[in-house]
C-alpha atoms as a PDB file:
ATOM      1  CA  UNK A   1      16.458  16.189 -18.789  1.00  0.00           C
ATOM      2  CA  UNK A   2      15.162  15.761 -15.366  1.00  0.00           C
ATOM      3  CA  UNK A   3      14.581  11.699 -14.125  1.00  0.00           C
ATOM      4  CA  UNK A   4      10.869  12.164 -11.841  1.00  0.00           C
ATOM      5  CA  UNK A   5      10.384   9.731  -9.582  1.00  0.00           C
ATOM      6  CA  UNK A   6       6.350   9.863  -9.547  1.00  0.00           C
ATOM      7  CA  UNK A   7       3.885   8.701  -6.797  1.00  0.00           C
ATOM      8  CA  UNK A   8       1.257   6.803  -8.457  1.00  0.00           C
ATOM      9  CA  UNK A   9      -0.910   6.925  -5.411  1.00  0.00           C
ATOM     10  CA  UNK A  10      -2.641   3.594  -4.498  1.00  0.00           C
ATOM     11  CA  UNK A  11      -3.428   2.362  -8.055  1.00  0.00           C
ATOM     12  CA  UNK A  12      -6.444   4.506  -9.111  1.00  0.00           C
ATOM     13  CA  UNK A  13      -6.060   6.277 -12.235  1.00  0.00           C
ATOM     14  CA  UNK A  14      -8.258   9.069 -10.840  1.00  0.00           C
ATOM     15  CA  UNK A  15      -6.075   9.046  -7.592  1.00  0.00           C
ATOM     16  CA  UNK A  16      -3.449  10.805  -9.366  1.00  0.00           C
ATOM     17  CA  UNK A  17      -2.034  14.422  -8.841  1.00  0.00           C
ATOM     18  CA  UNK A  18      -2.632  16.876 -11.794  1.00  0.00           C
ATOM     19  CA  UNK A  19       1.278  17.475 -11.440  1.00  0.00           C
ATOM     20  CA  UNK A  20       1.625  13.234 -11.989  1.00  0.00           C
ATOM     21  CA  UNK A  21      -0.502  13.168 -14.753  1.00  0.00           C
ATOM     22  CA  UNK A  22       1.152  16.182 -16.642  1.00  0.00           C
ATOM     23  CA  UNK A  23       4.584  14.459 -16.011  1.00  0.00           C
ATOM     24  CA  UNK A  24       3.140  10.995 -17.435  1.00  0.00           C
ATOM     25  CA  UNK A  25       2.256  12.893 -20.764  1.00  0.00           C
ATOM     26  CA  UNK A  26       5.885  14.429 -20.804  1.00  0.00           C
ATOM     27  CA  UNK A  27       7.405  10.902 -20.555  1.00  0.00           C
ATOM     28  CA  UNK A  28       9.110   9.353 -23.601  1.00  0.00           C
ATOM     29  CA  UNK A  29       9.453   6.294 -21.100  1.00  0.00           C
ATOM     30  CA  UNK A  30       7.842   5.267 -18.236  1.00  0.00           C
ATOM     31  CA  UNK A  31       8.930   2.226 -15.879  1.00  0.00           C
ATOM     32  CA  UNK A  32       6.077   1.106 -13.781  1.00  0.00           C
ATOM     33  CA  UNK A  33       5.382  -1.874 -11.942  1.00  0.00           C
ATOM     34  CA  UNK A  34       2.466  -3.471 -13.334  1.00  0.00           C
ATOM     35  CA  UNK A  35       1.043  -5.552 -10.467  1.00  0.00           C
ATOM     36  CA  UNK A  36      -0.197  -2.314  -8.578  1.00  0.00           C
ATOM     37  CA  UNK A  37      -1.874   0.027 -11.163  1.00  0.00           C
ATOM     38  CA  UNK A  38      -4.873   0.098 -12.884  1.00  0.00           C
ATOM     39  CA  UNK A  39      -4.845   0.536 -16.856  1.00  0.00           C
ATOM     40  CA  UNK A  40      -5.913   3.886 -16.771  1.00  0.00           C
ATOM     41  CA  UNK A  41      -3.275   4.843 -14.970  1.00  0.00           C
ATOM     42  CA  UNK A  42      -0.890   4.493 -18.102  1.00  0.00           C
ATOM     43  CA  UNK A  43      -3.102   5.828 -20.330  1.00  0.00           C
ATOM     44  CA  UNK A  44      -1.959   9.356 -19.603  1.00  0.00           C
ATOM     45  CA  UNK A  45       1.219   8.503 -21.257  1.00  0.00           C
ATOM     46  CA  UNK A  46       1.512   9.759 -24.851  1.00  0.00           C
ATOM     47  CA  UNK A  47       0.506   7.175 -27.254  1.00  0.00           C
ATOM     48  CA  UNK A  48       4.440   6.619 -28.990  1.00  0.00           C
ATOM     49  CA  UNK A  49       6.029   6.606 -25.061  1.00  0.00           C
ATOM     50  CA  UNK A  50       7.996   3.299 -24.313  1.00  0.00           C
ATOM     51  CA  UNK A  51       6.374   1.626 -21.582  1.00  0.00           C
ATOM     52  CA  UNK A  52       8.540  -1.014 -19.333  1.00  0.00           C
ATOM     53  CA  UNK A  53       7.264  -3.250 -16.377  1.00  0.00           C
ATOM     54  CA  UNK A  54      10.032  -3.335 -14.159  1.00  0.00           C
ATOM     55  CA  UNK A  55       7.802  -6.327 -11.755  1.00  0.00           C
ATOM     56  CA  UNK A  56      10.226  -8.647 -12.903  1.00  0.00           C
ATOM     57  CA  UNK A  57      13.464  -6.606 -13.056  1.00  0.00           C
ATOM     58  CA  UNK A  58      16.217  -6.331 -10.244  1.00  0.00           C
ATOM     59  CA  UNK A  59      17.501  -2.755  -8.915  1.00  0.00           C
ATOM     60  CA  UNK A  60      20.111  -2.654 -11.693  1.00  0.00           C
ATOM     61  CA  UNK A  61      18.071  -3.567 -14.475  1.00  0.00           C
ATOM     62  CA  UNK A  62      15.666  -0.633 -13.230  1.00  0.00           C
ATOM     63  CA  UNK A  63      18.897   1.913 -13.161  1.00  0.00           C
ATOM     64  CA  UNK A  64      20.364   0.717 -16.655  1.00  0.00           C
ATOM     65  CA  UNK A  65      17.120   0.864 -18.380  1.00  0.00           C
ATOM     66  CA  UNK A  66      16.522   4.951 -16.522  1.00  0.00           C
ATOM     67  CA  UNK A  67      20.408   5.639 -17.027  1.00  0.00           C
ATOM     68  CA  UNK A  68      20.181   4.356 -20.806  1.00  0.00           C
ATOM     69  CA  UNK A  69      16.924   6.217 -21.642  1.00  0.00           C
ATOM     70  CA  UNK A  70      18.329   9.796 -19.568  1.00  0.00           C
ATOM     71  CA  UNK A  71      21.583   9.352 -22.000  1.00  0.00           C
ATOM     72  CA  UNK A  72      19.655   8.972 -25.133  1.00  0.00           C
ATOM     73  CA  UNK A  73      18.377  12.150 -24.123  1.00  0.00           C
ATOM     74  CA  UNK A  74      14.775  11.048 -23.357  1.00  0.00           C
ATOM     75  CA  UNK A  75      12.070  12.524 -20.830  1.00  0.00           C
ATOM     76  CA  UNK A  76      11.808   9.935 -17.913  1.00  0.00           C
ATOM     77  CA  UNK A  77       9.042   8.624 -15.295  1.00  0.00           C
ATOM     78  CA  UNK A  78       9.683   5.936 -12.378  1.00  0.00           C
ATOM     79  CA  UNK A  79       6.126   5.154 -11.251  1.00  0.00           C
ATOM     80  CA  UNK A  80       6.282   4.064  -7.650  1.00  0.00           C
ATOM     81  CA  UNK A  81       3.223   2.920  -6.191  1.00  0.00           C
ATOM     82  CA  UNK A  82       1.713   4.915  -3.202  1.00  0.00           C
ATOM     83  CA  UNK A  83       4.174   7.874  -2.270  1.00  0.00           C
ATOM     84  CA  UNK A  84       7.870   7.751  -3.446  1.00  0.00           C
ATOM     85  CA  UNK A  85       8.571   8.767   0.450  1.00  0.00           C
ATOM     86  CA  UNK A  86       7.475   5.047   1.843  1.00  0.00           C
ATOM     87  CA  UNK A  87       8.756   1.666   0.707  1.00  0.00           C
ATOM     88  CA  UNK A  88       9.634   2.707  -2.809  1.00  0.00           C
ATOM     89  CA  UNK A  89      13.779   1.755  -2.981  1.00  0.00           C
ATOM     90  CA  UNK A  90      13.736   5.485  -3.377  1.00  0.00           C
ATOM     91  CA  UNK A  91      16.832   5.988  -1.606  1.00  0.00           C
ATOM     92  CA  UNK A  92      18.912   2.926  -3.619  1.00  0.00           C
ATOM     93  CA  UNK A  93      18.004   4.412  -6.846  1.00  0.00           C
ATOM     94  CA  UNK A  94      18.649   8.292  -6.315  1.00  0.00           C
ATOM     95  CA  UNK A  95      21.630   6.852  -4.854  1.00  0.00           C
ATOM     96  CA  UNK A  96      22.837   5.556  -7.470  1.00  0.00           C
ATOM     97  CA  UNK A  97      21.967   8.135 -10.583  1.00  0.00           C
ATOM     98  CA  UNK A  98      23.973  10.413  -7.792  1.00  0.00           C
ATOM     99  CA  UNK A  99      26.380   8.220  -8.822  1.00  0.00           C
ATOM    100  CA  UNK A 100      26.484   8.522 -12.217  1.00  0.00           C
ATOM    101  CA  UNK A 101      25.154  12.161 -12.769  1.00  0.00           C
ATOM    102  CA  UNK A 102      21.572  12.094 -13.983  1.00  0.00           C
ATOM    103  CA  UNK A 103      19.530  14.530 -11.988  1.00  0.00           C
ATOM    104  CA  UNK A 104      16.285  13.830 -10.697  1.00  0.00           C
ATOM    105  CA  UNK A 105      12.879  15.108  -8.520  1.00  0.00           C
ATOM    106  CA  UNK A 106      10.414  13.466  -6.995  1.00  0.00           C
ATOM    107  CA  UNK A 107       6.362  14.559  -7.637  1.00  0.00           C
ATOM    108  CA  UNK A 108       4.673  13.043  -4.280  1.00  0.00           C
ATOM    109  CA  UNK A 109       1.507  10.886  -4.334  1.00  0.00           C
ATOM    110  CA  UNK A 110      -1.382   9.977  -2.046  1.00  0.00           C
ATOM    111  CA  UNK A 111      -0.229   6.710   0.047  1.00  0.00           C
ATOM    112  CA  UNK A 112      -1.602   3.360   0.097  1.00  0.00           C
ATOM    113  CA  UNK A 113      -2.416   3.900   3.986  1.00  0.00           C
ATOM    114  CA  UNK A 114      -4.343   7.105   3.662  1.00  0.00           C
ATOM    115  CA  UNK A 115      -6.588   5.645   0.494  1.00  0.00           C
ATOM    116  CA  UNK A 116      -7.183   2.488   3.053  1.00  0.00           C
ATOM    117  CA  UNK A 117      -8.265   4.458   5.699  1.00  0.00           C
ATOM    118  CA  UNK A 118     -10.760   6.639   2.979  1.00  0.00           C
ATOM    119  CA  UNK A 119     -12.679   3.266   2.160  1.00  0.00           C
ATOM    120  CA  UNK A 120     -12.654   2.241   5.831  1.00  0.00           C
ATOM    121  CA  UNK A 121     -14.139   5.500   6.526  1.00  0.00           C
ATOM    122  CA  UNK A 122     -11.751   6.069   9.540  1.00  0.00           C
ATOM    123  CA  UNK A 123      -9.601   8.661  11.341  1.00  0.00           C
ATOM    124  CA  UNK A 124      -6.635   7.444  12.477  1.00  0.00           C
ATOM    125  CA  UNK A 125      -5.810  10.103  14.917  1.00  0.00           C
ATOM    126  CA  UNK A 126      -9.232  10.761  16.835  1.00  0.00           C
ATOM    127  CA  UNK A 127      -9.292  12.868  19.803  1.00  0.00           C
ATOM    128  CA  UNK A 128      -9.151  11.899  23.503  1.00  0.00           C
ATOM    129  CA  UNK A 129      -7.856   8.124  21.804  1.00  0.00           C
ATOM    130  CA  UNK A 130      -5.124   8.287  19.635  1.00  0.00           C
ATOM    131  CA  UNK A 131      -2.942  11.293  18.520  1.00  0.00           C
ATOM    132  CA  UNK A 132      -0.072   9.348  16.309  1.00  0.00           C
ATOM    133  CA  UNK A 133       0.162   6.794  13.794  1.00  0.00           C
ATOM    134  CA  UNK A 134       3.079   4.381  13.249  1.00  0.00           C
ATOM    135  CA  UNK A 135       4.034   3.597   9.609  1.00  0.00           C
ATOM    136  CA  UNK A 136       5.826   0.400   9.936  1.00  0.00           C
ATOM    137  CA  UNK A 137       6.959  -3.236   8.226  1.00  0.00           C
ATOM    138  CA  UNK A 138       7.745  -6.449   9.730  1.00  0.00           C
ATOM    139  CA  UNK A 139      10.724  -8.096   8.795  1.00  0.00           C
ATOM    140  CA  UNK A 140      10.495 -11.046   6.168  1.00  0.00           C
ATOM    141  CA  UNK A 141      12.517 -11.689   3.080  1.00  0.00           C
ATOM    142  CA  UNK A 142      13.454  -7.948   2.606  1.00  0.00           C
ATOM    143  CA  UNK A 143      16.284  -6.017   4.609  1.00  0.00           C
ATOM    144  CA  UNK A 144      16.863  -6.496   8.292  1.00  0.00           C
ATOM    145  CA  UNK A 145      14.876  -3.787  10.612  1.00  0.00           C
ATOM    146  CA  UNK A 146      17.025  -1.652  13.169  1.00  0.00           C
ATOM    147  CA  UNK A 147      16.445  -3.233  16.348  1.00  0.00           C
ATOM    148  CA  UNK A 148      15.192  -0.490  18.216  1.00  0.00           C
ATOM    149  CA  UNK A 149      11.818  -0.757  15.917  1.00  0.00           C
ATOM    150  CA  UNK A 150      10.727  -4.274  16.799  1.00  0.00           C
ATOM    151  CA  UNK A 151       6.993  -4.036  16.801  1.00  0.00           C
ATOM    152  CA  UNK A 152       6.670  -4.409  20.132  1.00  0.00           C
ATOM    153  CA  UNK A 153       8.447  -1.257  21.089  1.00  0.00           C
ATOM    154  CA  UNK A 154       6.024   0.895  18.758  1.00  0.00           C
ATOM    155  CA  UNK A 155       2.917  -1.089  19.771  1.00  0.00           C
ATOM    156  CA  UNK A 156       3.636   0.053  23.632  1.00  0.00           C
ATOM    157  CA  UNK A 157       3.345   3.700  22.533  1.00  0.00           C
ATOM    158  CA  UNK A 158      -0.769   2.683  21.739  1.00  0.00           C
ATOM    159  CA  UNK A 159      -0.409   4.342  18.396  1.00  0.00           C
ATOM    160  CA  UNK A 160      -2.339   3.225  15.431  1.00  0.00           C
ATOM    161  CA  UNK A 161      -0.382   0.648  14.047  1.00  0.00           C
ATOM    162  CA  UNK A 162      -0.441   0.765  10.056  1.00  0.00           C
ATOM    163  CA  UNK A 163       1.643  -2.404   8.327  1.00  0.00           C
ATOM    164  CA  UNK A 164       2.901  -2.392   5.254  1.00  0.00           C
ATOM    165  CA  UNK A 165       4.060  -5.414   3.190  1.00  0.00           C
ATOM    166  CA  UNK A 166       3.201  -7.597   5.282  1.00  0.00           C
ATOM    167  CA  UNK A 167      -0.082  -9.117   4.575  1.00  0.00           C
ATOM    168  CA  UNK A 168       1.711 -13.076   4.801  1.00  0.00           C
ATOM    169  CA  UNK A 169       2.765 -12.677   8.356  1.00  0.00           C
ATOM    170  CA  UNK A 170      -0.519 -11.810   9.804  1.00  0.00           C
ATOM    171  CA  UNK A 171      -1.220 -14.275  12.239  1.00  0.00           C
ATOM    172  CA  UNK A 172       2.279 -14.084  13.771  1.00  0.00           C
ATOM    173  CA  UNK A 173       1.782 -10.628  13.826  1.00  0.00           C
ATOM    174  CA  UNK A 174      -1.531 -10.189  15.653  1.00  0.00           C
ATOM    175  CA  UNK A 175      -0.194 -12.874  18.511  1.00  0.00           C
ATOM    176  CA  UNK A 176       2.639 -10.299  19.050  1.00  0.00           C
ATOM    177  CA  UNK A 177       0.499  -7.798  18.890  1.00  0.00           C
ATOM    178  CA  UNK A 178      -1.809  -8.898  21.318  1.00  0.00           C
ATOM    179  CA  UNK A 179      -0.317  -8.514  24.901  1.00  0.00           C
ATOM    180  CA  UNK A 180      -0.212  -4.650  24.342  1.00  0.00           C
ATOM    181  CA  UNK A 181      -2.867  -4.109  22.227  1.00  0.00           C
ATOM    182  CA  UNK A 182      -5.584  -7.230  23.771  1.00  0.00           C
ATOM    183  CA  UNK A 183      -7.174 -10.176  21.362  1.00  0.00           C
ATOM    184  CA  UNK A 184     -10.173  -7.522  21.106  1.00  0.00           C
ATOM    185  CA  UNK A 185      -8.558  -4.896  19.569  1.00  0.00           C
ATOM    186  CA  UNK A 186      -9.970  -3.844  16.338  1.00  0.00           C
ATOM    187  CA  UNK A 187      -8.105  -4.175  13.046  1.00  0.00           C
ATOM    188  CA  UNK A 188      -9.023  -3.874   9.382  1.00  0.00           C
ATOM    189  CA  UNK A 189      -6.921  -5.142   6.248  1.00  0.00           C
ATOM    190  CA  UNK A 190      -7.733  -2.916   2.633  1.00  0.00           C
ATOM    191  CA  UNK A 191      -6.103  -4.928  -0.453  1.00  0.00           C
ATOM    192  CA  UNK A 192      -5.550  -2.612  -3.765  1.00  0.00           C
ATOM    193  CA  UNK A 193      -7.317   0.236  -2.033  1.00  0.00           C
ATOM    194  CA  UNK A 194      -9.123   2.794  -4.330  1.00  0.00           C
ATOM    195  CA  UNK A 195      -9.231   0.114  -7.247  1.00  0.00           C
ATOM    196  CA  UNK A 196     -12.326  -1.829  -8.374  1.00  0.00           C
ATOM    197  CA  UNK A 197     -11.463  -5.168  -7.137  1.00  0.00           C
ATOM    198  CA  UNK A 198     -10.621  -3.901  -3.910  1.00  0.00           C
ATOM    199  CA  UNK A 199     -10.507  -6.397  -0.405  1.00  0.00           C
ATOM    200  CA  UNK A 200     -11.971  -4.646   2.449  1.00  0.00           C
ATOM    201  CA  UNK A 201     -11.636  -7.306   6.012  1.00  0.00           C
ATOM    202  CA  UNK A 202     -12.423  -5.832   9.428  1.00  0.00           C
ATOM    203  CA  UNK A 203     -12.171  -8.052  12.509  1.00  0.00           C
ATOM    204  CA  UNK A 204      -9.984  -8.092  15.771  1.00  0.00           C
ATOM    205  CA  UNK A 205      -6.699  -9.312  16.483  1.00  0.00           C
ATOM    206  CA  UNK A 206      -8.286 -12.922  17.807  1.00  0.00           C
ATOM    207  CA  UNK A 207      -9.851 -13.094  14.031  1.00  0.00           C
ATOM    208  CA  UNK A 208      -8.309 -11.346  11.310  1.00  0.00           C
ATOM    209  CA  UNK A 209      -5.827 -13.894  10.282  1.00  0.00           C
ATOM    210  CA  UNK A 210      -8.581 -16.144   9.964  1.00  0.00           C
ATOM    211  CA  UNK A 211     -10.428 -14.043   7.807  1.00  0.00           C
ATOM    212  CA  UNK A 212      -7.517 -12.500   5.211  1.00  0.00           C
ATOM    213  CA  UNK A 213      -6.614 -16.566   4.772  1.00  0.00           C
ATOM    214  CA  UNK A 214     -10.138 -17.377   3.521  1.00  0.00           C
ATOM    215  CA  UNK A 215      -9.712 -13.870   1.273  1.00  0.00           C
ATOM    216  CA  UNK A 216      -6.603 -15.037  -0.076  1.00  0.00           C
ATOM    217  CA  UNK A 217      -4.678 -12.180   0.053  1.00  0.00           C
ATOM    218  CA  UNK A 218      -0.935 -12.109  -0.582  1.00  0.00           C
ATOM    219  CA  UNK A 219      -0.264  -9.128  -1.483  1.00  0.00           C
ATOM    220  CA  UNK A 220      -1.297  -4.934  -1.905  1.00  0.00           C
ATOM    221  CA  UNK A 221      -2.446  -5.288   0.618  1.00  0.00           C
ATOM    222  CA  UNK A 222      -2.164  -2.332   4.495  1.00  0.00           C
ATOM    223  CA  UNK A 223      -2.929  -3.658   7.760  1.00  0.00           C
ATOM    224  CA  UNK A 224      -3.914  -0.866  10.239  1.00  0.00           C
ATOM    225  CA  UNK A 225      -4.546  -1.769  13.870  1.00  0.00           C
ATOM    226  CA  UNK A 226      -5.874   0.617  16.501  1.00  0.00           C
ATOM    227  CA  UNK A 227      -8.843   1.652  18.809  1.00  0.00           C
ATOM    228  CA  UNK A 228      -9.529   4.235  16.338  1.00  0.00           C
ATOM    229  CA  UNK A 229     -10.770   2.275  13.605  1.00  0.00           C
ATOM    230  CA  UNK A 230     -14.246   1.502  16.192  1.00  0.00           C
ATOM    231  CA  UNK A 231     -17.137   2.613  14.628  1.00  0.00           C
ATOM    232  CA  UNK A 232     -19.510   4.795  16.898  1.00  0.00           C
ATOM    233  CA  UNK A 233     -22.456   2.806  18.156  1.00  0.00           C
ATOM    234  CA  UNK A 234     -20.954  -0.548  16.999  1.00  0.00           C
ATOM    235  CA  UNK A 235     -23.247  -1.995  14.305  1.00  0.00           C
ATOM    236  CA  UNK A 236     -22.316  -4.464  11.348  1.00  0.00           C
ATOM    237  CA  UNK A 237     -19.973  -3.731   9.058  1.00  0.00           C
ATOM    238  CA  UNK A 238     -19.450  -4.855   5.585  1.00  0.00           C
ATOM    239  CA  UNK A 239     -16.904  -7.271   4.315  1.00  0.00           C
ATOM    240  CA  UNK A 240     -16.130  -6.238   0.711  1.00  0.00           C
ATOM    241  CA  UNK A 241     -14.659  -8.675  -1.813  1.00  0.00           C
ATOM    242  CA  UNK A 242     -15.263  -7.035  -5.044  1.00  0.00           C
ATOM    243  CA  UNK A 243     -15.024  -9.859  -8.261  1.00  0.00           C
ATOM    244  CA  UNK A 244     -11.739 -10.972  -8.974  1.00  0.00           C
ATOM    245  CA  UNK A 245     -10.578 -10.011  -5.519  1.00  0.00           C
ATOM    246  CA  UNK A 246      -9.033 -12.095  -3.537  1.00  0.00           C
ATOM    247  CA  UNK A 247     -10.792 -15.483  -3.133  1.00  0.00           C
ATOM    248  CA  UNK A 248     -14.569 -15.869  -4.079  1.00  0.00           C
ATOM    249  CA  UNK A 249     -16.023 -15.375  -0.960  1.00  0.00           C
ATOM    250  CA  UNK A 250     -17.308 -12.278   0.697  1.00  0.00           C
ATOM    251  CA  UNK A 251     -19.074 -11.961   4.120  1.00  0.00           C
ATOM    252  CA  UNK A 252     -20.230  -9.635   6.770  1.00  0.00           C
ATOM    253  CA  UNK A 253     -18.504  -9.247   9.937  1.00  0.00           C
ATOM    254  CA  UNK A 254     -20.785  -8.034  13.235  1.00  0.00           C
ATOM    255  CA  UNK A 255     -19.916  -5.573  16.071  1.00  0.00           C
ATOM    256  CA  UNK A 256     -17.873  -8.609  18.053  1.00  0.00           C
ATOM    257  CA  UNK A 257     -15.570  -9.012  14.728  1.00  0.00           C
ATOM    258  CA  UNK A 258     -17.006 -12.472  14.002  1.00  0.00           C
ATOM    259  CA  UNK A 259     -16.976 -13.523  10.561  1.00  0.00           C
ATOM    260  CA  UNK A 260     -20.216 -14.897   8.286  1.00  0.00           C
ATOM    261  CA  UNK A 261     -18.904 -16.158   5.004  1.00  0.00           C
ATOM    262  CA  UNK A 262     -21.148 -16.174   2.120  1.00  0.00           C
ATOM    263  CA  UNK A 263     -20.512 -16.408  -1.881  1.00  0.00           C
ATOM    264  CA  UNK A 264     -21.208 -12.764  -3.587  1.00  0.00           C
ATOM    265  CA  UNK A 265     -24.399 -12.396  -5.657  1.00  0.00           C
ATOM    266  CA  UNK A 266     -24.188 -11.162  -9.057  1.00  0.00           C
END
């Protein structure tokens, strides 16, 4: 028996790869962390599979329940939101079934910051203005980053700057991110891209913090900042707040990244 380590893309259930969904309906267990997937997404599993949210388990709770399960001689599935490759403790838990013997693959999923960019619409490399994309975090409550990749130091390449978990620090991070980048540079925020009550917030760096902190977002969500994400020909753009997303407000934001709030209809 082979552990798979299994990209659940960005929470969709029809965002997964055929190979994910076969190896869901192999599982006799599947850990998954319940905050960042839709229902559906489980529902490939077989009807008699054990089913564990790990949301409120440490790193070793994770490994004993996968190294218990692998010895008991049972088919097993680690859901990791997005793509196993980014942000997923990947490394700490292959590490340690290395450790103790119980092979394992990984079946690769469609990241969180390339479903963001579908419901933006967007390129992130477009031609003549940006050829490269950063795929960064800030540092908060999680490990220390290597010095060399402060923010600044990537933001002076003038690379399209795509944040992960780090949706709380947004203010902080646009002031920083201003003297390279300029208070006009254009920056949208997608919370649980790809799932019904998505968060779609466009604005500038001079305005986005504003607008994510009447949204309410803490979390799920990808902050991408960049002269690629300008629109040809300017024009308004829509704010989406789906229901349930967020806060209960949803607005439109004009070509100058101002914000209009207004309650949703219906």
């Amino acid at each position: 028996m082979t552990v798979r380590f299994v990209g659940a893309g960005p929470g969709a259930a029809d965002l997964l790869t055929l190979r994910a969904a076969a190896a869901l309906r192999e599982a006799d267990v599947c850990l998954y962390a319940g905050t960042y997937l839709d229902d559906g997404v489980l529902e490939h599993c077989r009807p008699d599979a054990r089913l564990v949210d790990t949301q409120h388990l440490d790193l070793e709770g994770i490994i004993a329940e996968i190294v218990a399960a692998h010895g008991a001689g049972l088919e097993v599935v680690r859901l990791c939101s997005g793509d196993p490759s980014l942000y997923s403790a990947l490394a700490e838990q292959t590490r340690r079934l290395d450790a103790v013997g119980v092979p394992w693959e990984v079946v690769p999923g469609v990241p969180a910051y390339a479903a963001a960019a579908a419901e933006l619409g967007v390129e992130l490399t477009v031609p003549e203005v940006v050829q490269s994309v950063v795929l960064t975090r800030v540092q908060a409550r999680s490990t220390e980053m290597p010095s060399p990749e402060a923010l600044e130091n990537f933001a002076a390449t003038g690379a399209t700057l795509v944040l992960h978990l780090a949706i709380t620090r947004i203010r902080a991070l646009a002031e920083r991110l201003v003297p390279t980048h300029g208070a006009d540079c254009p920056v949208a925020v997608v919370a649980n891209a790809s799932r019904p009550h998505r968060v779609e917030l466009r604005g500038t760096l001079a305005d986005i913090a504003d607008s994510v902190e009447v949204a309410g977002l803490r979390q799920a969500a990808v902050i991408l900042v960049g002269r690629a994400l300008v629109r040809p020909g300017g024009g308004v753009v829509a704010v989406r707040v789906e229901p349930g997303a967020g806060g209960e407000e949803a607005g439109l934001i004009g070509s100058s990244g101002s914000t209009k709030l207004a309650r949703p209809t219906g």
